[in-house]
Protein backbone atom coordinates (compact mmCIF):
# COMPACT_ATOMS: atom_id res chain seq x y z
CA UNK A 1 35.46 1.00 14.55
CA UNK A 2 32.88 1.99 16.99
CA UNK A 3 33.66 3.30 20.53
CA UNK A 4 31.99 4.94 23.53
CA UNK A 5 33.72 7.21 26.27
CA UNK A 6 31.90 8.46 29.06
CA UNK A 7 33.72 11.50 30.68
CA UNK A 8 32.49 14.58 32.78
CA UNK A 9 29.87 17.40 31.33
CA UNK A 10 29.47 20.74 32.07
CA UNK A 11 26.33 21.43 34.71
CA UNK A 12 27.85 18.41 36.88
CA UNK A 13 26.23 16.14 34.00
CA UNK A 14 27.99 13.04 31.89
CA UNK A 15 28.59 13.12 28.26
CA UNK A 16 28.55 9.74 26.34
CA UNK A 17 30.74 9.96 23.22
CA UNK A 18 29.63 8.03 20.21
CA UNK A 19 31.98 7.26 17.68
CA UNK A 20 32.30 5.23 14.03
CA UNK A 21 29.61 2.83 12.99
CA UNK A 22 27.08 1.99 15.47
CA UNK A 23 25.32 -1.33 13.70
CA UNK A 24 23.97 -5.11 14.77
CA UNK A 25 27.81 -5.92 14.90
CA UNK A 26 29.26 -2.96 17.22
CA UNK A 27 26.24 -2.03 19.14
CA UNK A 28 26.20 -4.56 21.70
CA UNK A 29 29.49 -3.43 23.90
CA UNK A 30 28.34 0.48 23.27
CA UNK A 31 24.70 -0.47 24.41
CA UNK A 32 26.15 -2.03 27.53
CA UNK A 33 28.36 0.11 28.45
CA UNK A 34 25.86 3.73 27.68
CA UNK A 35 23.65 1.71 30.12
CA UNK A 36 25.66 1.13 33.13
CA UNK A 37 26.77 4.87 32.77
CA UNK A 38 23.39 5.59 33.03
CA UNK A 39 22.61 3.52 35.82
CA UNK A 40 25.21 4.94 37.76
CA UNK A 41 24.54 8.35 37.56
CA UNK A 42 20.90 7.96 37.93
CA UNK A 43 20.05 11.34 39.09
CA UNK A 44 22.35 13.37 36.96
CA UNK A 45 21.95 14.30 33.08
CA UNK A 46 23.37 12.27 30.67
CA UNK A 47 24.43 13.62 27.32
CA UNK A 48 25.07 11.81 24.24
CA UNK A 49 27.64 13.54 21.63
CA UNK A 50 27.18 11.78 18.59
CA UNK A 51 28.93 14.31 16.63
CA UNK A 52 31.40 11.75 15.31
CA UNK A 53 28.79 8.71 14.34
CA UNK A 54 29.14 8.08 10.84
CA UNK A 55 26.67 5.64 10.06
CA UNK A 56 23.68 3.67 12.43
CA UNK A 57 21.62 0.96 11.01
CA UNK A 58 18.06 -0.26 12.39
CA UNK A 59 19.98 -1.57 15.32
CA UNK A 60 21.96 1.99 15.98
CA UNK A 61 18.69 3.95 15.90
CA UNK A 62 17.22 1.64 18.43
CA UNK A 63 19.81 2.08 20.74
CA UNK A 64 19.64 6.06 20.46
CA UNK A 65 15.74 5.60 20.98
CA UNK A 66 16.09 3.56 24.05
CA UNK A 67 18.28 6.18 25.68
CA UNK A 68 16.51 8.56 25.06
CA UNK A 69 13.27 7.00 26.04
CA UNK A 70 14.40 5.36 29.98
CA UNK A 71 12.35 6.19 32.42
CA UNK A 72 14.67 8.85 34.42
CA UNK A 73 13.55 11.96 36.67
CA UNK A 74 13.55 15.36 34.94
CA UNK A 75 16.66 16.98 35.47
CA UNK A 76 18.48 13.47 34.59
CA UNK A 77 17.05 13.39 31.03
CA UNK A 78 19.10 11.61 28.31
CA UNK A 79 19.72 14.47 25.50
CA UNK A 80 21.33 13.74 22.04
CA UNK A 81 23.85 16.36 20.77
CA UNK A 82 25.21 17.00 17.38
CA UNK A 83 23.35 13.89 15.06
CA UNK A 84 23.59 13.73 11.63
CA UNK A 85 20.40 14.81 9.89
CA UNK A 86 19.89 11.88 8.08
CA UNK A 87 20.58 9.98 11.22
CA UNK A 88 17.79 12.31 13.49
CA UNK A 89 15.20 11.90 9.98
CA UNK A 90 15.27 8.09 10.08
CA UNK A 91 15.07 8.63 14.01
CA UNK A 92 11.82 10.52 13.65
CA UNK A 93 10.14 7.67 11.05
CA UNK A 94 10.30 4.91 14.14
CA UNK A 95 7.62 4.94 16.99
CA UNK A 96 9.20 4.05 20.39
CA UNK A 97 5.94 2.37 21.33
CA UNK A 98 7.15 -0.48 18.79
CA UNK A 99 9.99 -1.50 21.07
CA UNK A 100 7.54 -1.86 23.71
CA UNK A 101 7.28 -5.12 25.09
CA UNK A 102 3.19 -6.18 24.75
CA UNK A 103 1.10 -6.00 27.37
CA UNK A 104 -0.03 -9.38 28.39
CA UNK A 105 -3.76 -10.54 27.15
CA UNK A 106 -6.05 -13.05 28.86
CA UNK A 107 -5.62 -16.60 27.25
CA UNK A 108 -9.43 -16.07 26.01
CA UNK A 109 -10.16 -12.55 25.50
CA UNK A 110 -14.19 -12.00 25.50
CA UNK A 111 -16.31 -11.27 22.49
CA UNK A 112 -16.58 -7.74 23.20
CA UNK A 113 -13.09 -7.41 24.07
CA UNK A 114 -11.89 -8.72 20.68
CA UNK A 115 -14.13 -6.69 19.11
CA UNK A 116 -12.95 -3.63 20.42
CA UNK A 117 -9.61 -4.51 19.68
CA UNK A 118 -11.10 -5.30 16.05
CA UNK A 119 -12.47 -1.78 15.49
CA UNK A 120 -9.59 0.05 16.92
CA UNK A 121 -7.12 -1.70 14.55
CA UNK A 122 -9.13 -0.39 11.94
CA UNK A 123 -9.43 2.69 13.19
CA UNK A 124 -6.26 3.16 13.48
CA UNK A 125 -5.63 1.77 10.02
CA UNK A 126 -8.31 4.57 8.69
CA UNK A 127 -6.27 6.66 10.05
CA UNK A 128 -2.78 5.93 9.06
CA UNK A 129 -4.26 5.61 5.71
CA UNK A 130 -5.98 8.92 5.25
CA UNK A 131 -2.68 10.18 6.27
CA UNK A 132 -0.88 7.96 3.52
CA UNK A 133 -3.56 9.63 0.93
CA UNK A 134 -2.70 12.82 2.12
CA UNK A 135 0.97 12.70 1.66
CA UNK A 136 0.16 10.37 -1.91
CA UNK A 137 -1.81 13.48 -3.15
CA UNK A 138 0.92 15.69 -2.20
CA UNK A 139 3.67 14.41 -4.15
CA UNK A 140 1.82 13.92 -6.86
CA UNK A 141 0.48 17.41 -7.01
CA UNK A 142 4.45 18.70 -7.04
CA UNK A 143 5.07 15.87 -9.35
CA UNK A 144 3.33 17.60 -11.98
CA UNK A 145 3.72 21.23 -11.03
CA UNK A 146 7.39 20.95 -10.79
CA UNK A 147 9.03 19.15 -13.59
CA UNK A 148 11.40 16.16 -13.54
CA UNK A 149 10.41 14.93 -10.14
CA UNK A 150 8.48 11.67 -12.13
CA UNK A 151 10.54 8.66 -13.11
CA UNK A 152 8.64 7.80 -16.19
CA UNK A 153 10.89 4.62 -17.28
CA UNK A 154 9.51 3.53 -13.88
CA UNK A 155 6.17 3.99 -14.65
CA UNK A 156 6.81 2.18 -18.46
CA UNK A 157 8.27 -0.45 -16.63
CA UNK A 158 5.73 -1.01 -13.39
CA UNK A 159 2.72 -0.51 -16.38
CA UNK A 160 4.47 -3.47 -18.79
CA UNK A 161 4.44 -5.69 -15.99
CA UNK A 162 1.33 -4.98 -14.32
CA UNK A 163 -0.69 -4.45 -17.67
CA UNK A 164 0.59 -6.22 -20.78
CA UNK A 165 1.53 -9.31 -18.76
CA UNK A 166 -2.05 -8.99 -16.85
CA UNK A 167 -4.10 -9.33 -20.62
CA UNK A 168 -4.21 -12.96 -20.97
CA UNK A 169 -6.27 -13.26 -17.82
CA UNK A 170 -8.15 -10.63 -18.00
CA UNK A 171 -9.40 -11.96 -21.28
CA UNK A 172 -10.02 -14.99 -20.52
CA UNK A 173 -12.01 -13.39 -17.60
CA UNK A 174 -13.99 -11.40 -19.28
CA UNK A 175 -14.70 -13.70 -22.27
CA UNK A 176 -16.04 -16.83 -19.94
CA UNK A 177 -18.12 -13.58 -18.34
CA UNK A 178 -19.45 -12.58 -20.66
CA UNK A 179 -20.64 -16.18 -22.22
CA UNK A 180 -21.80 -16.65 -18.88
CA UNK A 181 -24.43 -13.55 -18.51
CA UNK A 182 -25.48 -13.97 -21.79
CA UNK A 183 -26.45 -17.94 -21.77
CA UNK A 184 -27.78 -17.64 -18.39
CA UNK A 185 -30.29 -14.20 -19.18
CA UNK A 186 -30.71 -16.21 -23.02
CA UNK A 187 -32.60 -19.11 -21.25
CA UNK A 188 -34.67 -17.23 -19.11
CA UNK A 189 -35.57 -14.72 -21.36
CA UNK A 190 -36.41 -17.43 -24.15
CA UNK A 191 -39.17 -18.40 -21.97
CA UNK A 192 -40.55 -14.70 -22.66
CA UNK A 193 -39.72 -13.89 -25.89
CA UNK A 194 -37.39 -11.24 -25.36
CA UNK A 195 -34.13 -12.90 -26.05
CA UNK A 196 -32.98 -9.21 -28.42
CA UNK A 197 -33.04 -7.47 -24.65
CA UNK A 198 -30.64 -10.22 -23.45
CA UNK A 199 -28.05 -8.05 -25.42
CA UNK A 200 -29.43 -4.50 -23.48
CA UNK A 201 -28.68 -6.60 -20.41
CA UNK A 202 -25.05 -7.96 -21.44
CA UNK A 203 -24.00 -4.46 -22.56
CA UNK A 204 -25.03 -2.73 -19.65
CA UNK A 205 -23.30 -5.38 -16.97
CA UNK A 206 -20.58 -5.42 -18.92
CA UNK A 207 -19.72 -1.77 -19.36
CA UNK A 208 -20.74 -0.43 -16.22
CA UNK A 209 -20.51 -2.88 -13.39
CA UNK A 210 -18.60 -6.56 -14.65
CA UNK A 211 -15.59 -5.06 -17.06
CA UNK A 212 -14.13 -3.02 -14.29
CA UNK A 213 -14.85 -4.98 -11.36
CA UNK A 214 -13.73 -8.26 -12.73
CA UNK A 215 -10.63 -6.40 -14.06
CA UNK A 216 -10.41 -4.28 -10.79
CA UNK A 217 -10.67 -7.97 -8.31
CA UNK A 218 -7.63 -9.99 -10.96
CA UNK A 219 -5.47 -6.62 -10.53
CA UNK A 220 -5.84 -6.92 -7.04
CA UNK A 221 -4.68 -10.38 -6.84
CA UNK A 222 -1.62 -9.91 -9.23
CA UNK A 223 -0.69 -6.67 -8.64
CA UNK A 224 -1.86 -4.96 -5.74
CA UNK A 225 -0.05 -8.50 -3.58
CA UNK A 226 3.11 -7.55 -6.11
CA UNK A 227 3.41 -3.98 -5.05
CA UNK A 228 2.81 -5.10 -1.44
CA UNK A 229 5.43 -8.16 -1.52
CA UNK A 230 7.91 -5.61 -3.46
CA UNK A 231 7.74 -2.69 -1.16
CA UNK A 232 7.48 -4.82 2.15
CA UNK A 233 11.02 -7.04 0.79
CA UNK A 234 12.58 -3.56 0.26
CA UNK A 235 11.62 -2.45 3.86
CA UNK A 236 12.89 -5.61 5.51
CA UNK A 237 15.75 -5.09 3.52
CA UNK A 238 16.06 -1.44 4.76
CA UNK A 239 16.07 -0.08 1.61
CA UNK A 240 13.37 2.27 2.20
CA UNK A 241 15.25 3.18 5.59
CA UNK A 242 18.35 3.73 3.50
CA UNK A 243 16.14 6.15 1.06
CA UNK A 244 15.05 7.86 3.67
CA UNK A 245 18.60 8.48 4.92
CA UNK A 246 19.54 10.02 2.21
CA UNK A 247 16.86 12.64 3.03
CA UNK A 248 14.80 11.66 0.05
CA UNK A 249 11.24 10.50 0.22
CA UNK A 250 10.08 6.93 -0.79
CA UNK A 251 7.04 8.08 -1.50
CA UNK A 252 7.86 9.94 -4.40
CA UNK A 253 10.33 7.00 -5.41
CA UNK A 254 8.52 3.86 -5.01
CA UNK A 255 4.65 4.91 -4.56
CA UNK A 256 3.88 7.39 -7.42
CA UNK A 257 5.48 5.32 -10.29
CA UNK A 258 3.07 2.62 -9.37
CA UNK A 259 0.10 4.77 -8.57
CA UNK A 260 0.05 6.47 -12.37
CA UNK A 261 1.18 3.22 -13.47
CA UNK A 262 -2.16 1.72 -12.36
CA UNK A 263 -4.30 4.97 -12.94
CA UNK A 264 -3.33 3.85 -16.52
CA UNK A 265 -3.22 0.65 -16.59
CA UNK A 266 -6.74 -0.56 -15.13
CA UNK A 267 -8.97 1.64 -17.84
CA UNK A 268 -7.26 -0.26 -20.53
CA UNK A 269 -7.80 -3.64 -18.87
CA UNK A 270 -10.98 -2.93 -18.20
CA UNK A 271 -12.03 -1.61 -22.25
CA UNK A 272 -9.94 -5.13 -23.15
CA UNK A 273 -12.59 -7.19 -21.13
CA UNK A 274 -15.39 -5.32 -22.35
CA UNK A 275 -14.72 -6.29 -25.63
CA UNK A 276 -13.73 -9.71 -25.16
CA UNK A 277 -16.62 -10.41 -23.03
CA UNK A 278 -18.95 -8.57 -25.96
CA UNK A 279 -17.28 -11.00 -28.36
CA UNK A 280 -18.31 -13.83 -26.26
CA UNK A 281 -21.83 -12.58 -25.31
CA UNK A 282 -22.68 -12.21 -29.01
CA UNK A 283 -21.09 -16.45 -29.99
CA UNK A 284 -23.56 -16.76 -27.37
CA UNK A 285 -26.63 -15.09 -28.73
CA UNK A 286 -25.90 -16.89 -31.93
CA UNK A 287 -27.46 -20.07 -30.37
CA UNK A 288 -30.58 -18.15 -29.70
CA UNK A 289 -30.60 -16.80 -33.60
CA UNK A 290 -29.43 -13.25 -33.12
CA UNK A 291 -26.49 -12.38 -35.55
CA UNK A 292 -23.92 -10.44 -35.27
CA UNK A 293 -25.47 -7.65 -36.99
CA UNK A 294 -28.53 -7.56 -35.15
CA UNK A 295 -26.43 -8.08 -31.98
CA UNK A 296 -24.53 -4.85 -32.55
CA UNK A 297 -27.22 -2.78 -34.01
CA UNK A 298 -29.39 -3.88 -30.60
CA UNK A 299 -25.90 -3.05 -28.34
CA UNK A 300 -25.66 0.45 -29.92
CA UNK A 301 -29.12 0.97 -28.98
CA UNK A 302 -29.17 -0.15 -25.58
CA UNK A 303 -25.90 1.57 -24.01
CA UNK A 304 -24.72 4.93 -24.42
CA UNK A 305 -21.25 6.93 -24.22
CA UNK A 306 -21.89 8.00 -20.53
CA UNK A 307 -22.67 4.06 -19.49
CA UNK A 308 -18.51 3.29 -21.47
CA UNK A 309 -17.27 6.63 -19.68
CA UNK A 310 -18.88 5.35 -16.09
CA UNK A 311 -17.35 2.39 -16.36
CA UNK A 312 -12.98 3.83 -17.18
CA UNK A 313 -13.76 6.58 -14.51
CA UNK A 314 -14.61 3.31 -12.13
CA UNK A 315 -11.52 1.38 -13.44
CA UNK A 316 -9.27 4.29 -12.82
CA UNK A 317 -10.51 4.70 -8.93
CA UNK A 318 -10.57 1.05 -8.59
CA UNK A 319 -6.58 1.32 -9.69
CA UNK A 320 -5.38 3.88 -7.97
CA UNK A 321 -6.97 2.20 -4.44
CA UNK A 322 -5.31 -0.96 -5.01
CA UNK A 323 -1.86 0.58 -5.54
CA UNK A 324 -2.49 2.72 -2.49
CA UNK A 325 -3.51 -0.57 -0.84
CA UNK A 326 -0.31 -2.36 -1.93
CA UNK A 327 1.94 0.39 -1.57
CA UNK A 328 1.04 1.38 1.98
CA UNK A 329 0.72 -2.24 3.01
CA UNK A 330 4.23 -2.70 1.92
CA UNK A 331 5.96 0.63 3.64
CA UNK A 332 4.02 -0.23 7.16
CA UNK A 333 5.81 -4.16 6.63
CA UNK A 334 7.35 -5.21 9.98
CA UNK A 335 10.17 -7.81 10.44
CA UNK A 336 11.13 -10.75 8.81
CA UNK A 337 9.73 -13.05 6.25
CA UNK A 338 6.43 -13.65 7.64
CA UNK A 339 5.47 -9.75 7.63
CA UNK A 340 5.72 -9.82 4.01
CA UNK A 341 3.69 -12.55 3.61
CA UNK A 342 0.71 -10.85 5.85
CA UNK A 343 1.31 -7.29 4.07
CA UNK A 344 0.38 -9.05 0.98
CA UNK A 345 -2.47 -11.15 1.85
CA UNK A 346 -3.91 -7.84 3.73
CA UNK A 347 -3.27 -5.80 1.04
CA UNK A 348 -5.07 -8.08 -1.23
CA UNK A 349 -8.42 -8.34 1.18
CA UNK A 350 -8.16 -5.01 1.70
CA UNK A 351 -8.13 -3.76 -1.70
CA UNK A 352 -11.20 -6.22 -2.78
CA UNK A 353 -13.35 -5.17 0.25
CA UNK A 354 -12.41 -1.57 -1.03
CA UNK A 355 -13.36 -2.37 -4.47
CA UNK A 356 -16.61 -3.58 -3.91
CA UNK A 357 -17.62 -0.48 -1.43
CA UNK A 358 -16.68 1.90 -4.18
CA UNK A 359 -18.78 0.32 -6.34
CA UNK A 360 -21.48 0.15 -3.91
CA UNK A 361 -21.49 4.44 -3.89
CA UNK A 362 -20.82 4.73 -7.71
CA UNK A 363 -24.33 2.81 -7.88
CA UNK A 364 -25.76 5.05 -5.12
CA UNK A 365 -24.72 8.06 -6.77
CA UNK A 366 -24.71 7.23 -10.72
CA UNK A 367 -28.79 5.33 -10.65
């Protein structure tokens, strides 16, 4: 049972008494009822004991935010007394802006209009990620200075499903690549004479650039959409709002598994399609009369240790964006259905347009 009293306050104020469960259910009659106290006493403070609320949901914590938030004069301000803590926490995670009704926009906004709306979306997104990093990098520094705070059968689990079911793509990938580079640079370098430095070519595009960008792109559209679609279905779900009750942080919970999960996961894809697409390369080179031998003796002279290293310190950076991606795509999912679906499609643009910019500065930077 849920109930609400209004009855005199000390300093010639009202106090609103909150009792029991405040949810979708019981809110309605308490929201009514808080609001025609307040509109009749509109120039006298109005305080809200909420000492004896035992539990709010999504619907609870908006009607605390809306009292709080009416437009009244100062010395009538709405003031909330005695909340549980891990009713005020989840109180603090919502912005009252979002139960703003939207302004209303021209039918046909202008060119420059929608672009200005374009590039502050994103600069807002810039910054809500950057803070997202920030608090990413945090947990995972106490993760390993302070013992036992990493769910490791988590990680087993999130690196089984993203990895080991991930290999027969990512073979298949990197085989037709790497038949693909080698017939196509095979043809034209026929023409020359220098069909041997088809294979300096091949091992170089493979290792460096193809293996973990190809591997990078495929984990983006299988897992970075999964983390998104799993974390946004657990925040429609309030799940994360319930973990966050608790006083616990879901970052720690649902974001790090997945982040070392992928930090692991995407070097060993990536060395898998290197050597499938290898493989394929040197069928290839077959048809141009270079054998195997001569194939690898040619590879080991053309690529070195630093160009194989380069290429698992790309694939590890690659992986931990897209699970940052995916994971803060799914925590910032609205309401409903449809919010998961566009948390996952962003998250997977995101991540690719990502991908290819930090491969444009590793090739800046790495020449």
């Amino acid at each position: 049972m849920t109930a609400s009293t209004a009855e005199p306050a000390a300093s010639d104020g009202v106090r609103i008494v909150l009792k029991g469960r405040i949810t979708a259910y019981t809110a309605a009659p308490i929201w009514r009822s808080a609001l025609e106290t307040l509109a009749s006493n509109p120039d006298r403070p109005i305080i809200i004991d909420a000492a004896q609320v035992k539990y709010a949901d999504n619907v609870g914590i908006a009607l605390l935010l809306d009292l709080t938030h009416r437009d009244r004069p100062a010395t009538a301000r709405v003031e909330i007394l005695d909340l549980a803590p891990n009713l005020a926490v989840l109180m603090r995670t919502f912005d009252p802006k979002d139960f703003a009704a939207p302004a209303r926009r021209p039918a046909h906004p202008r060119a420059f209009e929608q672009l200005g709306r374009a590039t502050l979306q994103e600069i807002s997104y810039i910054t809500q990620m950057a803070d997202f990093v920030g608090e990413c990098w945090t947990e995972l520094r106490q993760a390993f200075t302070r013992g036992g705070r990493i769910n490791w059968g988590d990680v087993l689990d999130i690196a089984s499903e993203a990895g080991a079911n991930g290999v027969p793509v990512v073979l298949l990938i990197g085989f037709l690549m790497g038949v693909i580079i080698a017939f196509q640079s095979g043809l034209v370098a026929r023409q020359f004479g220098a069909v041997i430095f088809v294979v300096n070519g091949v091992g170089f595009a493979l290792l460096r650039e193809l293996g973990p960008l190809l591997t990078a792109i495929v984990f983006a559209g299988r897992t970075g959409a999964a983390f998104a679609a799993q974390i946004g279905t657990q925040k429609v779900n309030e799940e994360v709002n319930a973990i966050t009750t608790f006083g616990l942080s879901p970052v720690q919970f649902l974001v790090l598994p997945r982040l070392i999960a992928s930090i692991l996961v995407v070097p060993l894809l990536s060395v898998l399609a290197d050597l499938v697409g290898l493989f394929g390369a040197a069928l290839v080179m077959l048809k141009f009369d270079i054998s195997f031998l001569q194939f690898y003796n040619q590879l080991l002279h053309a690529v070195t240790a630093w160009d194989f290293g380069l290429g698992i310190v790309k694939a590890a950076v690659f992986g931990l964006t897209i699970a940052m991606v995916g994971c803060q795509r799914g925590l910032t999912t609205g309401a409903g259905a449809t919010s998961v679906g566009l948390s996952t499609t962003r998250a997977v643009v995101t991540s690719i347009v990502l991908i290819i910019v930090i491969d444009g500065i590793f090739s800046i930077f790495t020449v």
